[in-house]
PDB file of N, CA and C in Angstrom:
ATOM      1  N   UNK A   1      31.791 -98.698 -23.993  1.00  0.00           N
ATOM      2  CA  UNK A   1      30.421 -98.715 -24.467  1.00  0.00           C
ATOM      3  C   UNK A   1      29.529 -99.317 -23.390  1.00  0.00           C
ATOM      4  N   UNK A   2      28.193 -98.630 -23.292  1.00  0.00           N
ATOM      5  CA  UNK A   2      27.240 -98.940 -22.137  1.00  0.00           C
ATOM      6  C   UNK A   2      26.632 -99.973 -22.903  1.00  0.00           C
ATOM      7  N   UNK A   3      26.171-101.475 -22.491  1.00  0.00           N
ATOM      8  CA  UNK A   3      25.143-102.195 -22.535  1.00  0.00           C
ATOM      9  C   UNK A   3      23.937-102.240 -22.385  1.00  0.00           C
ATOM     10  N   UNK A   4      23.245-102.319 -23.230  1.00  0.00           N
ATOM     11  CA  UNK A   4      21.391-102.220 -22.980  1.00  0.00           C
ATOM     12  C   UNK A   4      20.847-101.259 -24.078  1.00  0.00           C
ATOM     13  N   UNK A   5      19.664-100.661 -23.842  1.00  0.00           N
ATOM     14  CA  UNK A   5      19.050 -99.714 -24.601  1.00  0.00           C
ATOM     15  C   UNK A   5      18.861 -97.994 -24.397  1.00  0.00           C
ATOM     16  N   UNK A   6      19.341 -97.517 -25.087  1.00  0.00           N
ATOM     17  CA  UNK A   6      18.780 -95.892 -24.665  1.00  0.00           C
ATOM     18  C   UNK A   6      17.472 -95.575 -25.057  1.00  0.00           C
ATOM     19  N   UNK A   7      17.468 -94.830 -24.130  1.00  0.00           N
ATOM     20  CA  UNK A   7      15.898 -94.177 -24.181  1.00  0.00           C
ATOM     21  C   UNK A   7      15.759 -92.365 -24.236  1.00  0.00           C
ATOM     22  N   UNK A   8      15.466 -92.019 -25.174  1.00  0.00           N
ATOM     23  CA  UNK A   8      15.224 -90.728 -25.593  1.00  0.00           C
ATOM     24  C   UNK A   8      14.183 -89.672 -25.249  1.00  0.00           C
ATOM     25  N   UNK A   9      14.274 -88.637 -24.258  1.00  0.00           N
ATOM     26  CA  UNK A   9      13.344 -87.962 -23.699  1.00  0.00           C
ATOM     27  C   UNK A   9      13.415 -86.323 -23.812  1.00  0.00           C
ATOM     28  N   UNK A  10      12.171 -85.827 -24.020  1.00  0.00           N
ATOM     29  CA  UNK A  10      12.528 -84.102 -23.929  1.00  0.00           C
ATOM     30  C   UNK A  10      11.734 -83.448 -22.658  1.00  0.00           C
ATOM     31  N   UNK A  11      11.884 -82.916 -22.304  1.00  0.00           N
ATOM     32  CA  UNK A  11      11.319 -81.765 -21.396  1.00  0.00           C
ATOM     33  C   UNK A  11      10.968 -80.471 -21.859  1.00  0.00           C
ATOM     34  N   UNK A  12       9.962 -80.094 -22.382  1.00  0.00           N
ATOM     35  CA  UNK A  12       9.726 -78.809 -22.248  1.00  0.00           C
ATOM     36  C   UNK A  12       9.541 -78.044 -21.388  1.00  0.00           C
ATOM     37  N   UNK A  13      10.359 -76.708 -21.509  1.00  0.00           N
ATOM     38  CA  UNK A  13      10.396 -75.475 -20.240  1.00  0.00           C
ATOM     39  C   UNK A  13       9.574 -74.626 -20.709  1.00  0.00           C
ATOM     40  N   UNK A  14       8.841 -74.018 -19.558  1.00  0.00           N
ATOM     41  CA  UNK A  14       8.315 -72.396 -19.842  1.00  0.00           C
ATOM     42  C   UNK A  14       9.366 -71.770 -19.880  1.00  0.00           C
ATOM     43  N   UNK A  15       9.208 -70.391 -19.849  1.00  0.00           N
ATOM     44  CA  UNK A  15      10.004 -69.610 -19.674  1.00  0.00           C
ATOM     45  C   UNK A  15      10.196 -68.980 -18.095  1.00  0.00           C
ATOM     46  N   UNK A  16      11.279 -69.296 -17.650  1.00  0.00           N
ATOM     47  CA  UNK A  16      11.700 -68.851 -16.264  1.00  0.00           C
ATOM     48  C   UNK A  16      10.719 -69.978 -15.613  1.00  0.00           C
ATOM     49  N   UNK A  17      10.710 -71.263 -15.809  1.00  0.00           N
ATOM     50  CA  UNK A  17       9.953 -72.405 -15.490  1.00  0.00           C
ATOM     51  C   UNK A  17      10.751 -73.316 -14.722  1.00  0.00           C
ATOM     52  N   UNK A  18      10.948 -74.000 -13.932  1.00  0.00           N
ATOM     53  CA  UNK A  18      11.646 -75.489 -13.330  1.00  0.00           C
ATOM     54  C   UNK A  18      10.965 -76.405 -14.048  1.00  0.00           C
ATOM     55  N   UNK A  19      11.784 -77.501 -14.725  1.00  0.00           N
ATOM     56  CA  UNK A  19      10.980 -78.656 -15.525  1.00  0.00           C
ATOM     57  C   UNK A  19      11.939 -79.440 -14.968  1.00  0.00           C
ATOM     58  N   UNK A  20      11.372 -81.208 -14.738  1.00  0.00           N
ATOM     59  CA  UNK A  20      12.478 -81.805 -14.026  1.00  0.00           C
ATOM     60  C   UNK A  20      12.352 -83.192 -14.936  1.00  0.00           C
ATOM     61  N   UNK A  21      13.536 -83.854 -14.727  1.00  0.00           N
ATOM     62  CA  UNK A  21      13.543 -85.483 -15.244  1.00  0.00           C
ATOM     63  C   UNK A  21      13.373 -86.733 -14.220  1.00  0.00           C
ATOM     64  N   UNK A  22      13.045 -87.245 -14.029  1.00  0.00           N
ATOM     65  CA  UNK A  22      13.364 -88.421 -12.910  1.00  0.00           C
ATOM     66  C   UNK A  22      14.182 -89.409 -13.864  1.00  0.00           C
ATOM     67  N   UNK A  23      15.133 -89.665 -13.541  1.00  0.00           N
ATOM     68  CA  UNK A  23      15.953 -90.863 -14.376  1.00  0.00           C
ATOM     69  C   UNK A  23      15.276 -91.831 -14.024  1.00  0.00           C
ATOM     70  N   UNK A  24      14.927 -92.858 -14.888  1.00  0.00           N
ATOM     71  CA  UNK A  24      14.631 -94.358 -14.357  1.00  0.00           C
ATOM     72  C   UNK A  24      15.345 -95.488 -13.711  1.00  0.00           C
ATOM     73  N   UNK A  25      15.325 -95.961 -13.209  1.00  0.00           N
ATOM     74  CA  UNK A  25      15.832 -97.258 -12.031  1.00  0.00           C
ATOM     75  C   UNK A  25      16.883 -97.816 -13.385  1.00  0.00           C
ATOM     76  N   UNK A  26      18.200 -97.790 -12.335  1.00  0.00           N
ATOM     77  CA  UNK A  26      19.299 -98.735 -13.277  1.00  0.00           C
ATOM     78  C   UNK A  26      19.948 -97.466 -13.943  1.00  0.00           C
ATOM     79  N   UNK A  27      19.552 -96.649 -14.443  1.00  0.00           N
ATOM     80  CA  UNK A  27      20.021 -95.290 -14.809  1.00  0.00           C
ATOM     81  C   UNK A  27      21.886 -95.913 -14.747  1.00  0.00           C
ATOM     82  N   UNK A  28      22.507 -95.978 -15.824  1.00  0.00           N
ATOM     83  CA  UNK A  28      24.347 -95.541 -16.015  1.00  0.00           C
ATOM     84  C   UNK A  28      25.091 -94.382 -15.980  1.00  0.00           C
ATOM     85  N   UNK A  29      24.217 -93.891 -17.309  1.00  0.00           N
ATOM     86  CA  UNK A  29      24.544 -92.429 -18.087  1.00  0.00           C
ATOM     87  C   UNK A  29      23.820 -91.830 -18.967  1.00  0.00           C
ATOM     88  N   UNK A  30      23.525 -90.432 -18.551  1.00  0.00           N
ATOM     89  CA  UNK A  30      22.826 -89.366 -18.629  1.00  0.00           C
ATOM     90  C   UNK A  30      23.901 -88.529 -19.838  1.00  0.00           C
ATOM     91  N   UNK A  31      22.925 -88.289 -21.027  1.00  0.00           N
ATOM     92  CA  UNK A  31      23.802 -86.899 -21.369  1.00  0.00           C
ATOM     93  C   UNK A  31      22.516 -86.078 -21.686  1.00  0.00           C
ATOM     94  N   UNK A  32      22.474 -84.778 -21.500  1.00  0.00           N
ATOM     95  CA  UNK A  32      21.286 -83.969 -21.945  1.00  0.00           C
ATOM     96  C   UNK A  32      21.948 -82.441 -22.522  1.00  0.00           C
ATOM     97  N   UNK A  33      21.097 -81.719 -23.370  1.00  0.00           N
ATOM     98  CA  UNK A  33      20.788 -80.692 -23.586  1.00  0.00           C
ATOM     99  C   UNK A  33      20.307 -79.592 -24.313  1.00  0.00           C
ATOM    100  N   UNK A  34      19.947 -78.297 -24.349  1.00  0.00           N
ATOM    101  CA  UNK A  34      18.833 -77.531 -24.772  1.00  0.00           C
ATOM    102  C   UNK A  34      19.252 -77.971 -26.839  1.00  0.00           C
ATOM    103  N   UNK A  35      17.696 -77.911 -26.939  1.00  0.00           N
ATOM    104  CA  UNK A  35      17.542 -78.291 -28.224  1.00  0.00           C
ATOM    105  C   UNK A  35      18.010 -76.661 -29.040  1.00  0.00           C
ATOM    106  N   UNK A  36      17.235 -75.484 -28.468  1.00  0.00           N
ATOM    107  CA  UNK A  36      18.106 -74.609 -28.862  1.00  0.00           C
ATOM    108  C   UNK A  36      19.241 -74.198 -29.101  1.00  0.00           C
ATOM    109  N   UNK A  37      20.371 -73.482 -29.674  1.00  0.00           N
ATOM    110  CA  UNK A  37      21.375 -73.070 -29.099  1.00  0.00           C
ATOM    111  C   UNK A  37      21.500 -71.903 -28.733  1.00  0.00           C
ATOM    112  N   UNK A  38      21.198 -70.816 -28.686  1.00  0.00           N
ATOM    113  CA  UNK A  38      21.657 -69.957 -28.132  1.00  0.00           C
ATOM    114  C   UNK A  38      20.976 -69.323 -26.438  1.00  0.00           C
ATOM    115  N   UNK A  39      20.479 -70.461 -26.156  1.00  0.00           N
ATOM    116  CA  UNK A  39      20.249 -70.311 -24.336  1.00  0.00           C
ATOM    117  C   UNK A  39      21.242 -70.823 -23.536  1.00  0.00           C
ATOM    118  N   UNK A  40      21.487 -71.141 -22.681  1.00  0.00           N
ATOM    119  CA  UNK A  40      22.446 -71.414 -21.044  1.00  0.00           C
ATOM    120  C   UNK A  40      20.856 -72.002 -20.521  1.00  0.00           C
ATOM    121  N   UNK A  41      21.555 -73.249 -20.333  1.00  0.00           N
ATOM    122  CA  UNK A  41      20.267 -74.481 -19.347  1.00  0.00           C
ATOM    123  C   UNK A  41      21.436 -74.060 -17.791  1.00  0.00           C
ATOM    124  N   UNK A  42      19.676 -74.308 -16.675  1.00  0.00           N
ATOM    125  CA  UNK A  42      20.513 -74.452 -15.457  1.00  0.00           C
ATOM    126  C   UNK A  42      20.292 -75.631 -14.713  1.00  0.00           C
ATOM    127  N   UNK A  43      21.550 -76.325 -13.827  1.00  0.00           N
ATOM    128  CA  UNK A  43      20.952 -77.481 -13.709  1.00  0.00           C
ATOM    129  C   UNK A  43      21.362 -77.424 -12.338  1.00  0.00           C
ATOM    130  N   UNK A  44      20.038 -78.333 -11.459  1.00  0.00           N
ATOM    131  CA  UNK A  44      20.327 -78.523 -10.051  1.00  0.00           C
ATOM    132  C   UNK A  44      19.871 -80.368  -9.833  1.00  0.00           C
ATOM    133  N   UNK A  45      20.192 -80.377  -8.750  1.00  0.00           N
ATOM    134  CA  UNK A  45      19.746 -81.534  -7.821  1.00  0.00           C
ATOM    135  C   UNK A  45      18.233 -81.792  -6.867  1.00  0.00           C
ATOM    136  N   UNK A  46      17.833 -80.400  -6.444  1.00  0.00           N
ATOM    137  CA  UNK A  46      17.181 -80.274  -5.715  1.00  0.00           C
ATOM    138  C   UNK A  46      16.129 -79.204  -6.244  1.00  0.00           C
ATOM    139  N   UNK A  47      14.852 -79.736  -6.042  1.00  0.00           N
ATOM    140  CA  UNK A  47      13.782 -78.767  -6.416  1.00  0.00           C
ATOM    141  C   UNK A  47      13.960 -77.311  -5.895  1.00  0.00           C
ATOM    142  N   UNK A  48      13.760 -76.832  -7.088  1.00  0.00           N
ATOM    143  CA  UNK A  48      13.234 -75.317  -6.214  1.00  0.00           C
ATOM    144  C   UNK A  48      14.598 -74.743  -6.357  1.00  0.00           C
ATOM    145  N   UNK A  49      15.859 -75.129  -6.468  1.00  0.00           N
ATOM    146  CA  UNK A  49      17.149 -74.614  -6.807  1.00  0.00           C
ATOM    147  C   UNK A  49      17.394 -74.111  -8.079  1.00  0.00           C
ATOM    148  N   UNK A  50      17.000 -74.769  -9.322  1.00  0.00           N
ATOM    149  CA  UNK A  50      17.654 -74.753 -10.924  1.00  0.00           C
ATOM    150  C   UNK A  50      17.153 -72.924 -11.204  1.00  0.00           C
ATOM    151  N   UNK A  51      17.486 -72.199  -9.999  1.00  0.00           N
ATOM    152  CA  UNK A  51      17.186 -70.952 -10.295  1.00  0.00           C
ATOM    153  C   UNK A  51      18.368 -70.189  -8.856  1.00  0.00           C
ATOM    154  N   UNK A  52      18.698 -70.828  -8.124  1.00  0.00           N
ATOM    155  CA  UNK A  52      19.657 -70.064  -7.154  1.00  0.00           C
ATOM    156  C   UNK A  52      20.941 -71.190  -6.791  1.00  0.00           C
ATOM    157  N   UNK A  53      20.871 -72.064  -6.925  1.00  0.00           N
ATOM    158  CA  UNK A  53      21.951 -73.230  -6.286  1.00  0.00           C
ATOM    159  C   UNK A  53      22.129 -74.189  -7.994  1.00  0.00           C
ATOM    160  N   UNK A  54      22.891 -73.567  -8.327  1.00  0.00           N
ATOM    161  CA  UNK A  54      22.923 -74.243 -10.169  1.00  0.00           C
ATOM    162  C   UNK A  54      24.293 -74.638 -10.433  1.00  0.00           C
ATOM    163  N   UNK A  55      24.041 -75.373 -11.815  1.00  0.00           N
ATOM    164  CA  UNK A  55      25.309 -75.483 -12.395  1.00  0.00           C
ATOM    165  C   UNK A  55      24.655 -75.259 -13.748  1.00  0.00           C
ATOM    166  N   UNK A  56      25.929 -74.397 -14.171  1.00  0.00           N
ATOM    167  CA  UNK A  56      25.025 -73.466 -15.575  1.00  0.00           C
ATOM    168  C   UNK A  56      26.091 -74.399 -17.044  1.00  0.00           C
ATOM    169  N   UNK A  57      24.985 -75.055 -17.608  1.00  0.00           N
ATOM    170  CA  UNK A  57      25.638 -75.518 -18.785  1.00  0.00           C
ATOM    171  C   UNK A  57      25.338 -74.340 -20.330  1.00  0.00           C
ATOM    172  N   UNK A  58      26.582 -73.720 -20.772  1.00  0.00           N
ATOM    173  CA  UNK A  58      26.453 -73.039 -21.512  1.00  0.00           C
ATOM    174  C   UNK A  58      25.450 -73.156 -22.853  1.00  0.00           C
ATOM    175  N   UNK A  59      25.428 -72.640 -23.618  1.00  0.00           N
ATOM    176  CA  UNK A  59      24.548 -72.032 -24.629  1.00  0.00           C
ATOM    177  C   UNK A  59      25.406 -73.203 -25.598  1.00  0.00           C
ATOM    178  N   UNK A  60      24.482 -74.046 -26.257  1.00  0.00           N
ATOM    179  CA  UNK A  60      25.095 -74.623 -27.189  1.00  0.00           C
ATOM    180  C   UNK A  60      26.286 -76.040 -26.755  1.00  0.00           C
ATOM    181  N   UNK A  61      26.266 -76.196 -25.711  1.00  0.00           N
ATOM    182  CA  UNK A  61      26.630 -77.325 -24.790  1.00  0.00           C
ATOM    183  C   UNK A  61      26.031 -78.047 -24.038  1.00  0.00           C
ATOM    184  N   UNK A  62      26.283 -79.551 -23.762  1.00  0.00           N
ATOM    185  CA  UNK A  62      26.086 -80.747 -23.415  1.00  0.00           C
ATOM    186  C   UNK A  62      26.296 -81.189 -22.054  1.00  0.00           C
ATOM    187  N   UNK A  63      26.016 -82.112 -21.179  1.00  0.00           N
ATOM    188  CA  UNK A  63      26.723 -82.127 -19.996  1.00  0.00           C
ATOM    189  C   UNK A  63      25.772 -83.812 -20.110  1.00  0.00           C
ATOM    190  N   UNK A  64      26.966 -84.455 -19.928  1.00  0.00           N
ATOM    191  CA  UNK A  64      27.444 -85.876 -19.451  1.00  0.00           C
ATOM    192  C   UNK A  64      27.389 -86.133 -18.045  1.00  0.00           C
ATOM    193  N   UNK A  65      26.520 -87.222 -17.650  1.00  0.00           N
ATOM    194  CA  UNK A  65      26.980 -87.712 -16.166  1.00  0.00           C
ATOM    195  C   UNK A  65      27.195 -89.078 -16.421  1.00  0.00           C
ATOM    196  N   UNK A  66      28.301 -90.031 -15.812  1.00  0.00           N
ATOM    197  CA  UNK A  66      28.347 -91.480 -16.201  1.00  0.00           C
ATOM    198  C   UNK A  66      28.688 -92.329 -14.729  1.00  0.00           C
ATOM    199  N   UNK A  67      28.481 -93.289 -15.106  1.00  0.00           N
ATOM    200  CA  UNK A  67      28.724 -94.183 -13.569  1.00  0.00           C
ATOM    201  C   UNK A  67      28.061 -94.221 -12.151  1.00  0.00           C
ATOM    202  N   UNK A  68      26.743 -93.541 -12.813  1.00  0.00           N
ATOM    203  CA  UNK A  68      25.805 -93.418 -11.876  1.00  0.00           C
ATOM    204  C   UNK A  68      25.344 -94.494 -10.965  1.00  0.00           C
ATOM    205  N   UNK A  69      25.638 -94.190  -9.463  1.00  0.00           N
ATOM    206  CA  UNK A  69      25.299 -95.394  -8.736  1.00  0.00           C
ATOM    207  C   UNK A  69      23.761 -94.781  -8.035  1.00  0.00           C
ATOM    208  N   UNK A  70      22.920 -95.380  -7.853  1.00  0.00           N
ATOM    209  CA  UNK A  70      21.408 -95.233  -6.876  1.00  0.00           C
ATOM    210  C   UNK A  70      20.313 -95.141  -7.697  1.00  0.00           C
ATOM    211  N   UNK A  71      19.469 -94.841  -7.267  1.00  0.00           N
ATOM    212  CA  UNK A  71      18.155 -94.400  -8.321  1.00  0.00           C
ATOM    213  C   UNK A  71      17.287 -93.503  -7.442  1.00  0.00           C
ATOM    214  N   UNK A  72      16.367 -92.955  -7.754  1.00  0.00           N
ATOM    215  CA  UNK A  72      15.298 -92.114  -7.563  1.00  0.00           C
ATOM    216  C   UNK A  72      15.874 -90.829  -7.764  1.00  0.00           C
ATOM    217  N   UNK A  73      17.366 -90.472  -8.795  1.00  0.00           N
ATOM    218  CA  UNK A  73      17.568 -89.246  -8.995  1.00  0.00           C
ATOM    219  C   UNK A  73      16.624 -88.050 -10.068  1.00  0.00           C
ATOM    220  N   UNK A  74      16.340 -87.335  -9.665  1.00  0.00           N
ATOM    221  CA  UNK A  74      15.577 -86.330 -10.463  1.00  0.00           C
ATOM    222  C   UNK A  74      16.193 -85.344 -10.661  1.00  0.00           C
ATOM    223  N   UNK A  75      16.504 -84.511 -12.059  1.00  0.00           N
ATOM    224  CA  UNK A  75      17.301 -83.584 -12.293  1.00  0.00           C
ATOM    225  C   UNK A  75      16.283 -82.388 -12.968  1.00  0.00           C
ATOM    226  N   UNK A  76      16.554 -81.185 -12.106  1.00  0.00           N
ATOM    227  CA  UNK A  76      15.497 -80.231 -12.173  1.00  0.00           C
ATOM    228  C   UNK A  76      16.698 -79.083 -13.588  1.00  0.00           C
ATOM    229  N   UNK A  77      15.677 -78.501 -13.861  1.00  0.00           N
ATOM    230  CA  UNK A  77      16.317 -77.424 -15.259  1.00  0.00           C
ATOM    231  C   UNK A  77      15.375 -76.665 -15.315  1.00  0.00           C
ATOM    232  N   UNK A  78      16.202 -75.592 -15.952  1.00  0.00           N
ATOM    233  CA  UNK A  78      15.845 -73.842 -15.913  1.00  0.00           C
ATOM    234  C   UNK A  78      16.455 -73.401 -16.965  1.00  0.00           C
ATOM    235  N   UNK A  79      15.698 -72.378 -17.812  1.00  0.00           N
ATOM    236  CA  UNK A  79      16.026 -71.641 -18.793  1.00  0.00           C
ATOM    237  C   UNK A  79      15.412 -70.292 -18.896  1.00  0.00           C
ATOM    238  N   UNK A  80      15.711 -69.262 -19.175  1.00  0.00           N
ATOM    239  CA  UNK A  80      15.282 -67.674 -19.884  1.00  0.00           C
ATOM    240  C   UNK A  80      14.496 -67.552 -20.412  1.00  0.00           C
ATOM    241  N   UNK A  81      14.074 -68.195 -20.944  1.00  0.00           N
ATOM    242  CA  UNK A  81      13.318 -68.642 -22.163  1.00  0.00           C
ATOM    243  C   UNK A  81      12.897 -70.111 -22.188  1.00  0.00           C
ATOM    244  N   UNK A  82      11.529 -69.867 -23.378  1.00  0.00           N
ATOM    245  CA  UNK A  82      10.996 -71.523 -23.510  1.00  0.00           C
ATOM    246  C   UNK A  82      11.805 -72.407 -24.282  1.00  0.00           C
ATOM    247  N   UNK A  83      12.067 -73.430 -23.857  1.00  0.00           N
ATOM    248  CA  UNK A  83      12.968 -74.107 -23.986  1.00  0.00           C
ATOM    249  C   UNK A  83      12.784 -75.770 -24.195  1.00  0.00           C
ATOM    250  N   UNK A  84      13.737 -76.550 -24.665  1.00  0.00           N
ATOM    251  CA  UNK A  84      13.553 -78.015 -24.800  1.00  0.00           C
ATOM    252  C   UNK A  84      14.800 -78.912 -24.476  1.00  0.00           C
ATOM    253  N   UNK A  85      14.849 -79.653 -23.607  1.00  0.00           N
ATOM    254  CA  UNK A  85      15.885 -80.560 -23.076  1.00  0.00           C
ATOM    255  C   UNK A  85      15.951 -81.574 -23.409  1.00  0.00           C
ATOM    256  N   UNK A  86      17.195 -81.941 -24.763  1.00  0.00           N
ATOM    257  CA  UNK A  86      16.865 -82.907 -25.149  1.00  0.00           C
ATOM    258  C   UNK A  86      17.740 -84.544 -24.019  1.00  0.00           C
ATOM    259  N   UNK A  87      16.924 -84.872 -23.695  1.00  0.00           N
ATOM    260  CA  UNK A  87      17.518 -86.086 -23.066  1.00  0.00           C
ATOM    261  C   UNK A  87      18.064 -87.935 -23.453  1.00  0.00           C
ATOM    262  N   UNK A  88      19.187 -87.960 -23.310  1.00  0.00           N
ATOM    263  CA  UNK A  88      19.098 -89.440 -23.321  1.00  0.00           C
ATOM    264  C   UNK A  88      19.764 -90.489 -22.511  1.00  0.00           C
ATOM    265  N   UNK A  89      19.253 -91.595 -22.140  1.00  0.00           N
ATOM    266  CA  UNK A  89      19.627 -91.944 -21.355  1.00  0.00           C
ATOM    267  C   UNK A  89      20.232 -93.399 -21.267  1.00  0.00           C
ATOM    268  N   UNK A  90      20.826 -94.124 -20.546  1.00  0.00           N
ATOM    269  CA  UNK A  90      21.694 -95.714 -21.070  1.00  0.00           C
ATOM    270  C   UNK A  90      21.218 -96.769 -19.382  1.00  0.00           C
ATOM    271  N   UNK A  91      20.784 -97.333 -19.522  1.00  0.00           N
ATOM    272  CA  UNK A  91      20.774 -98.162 -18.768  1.00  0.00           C
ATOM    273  C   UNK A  91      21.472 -99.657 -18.179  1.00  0.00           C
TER     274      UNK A  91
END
């Protein structure tokens, strides 16, 4: 179990849109995803990618990151459609 408080965030996407998160300073663990289910979120590192350089979290699935060391990470996302990312986060 992570110590501290989570903090709960969404992103809304256009459609065929890049919408991004900046995690906040101290950031642990990240889990996010589409409030819909039947889309595929795409996820990158780097702007301008979450449409050619991805990692595709399926339709109706989650994706976990934990043990996060640094800060100033920003996680960019892409969807087909308009869309909502649900985020939360542990510090």
């Amino acid at each position: 179990m992570i110590a501290g408080a989570p903090t709960i965030a969404n992103v809304a996407l256009s459609a065929s849109t890049e919408g991004s998160y900046a995690l906040p300073t101290g950031t642990n663990k990240v889990l996010f995803k589409l409030r819909e289910t039947g889309i595929a979120l795409q996820l990158a590192y780097i702007s301008g990618e979450s449409n050619t350089t991805f990692l595709t979290i399926p339709a109706g699935a989650s994706k976990e990151i934990v043990d996060i060391k640094g800060n100033g990470i920003t996680l960019y996302f892409f969807a087909t459609l308009a869309a909502t990312v649900e985020i939360e986060v542990w510090s």
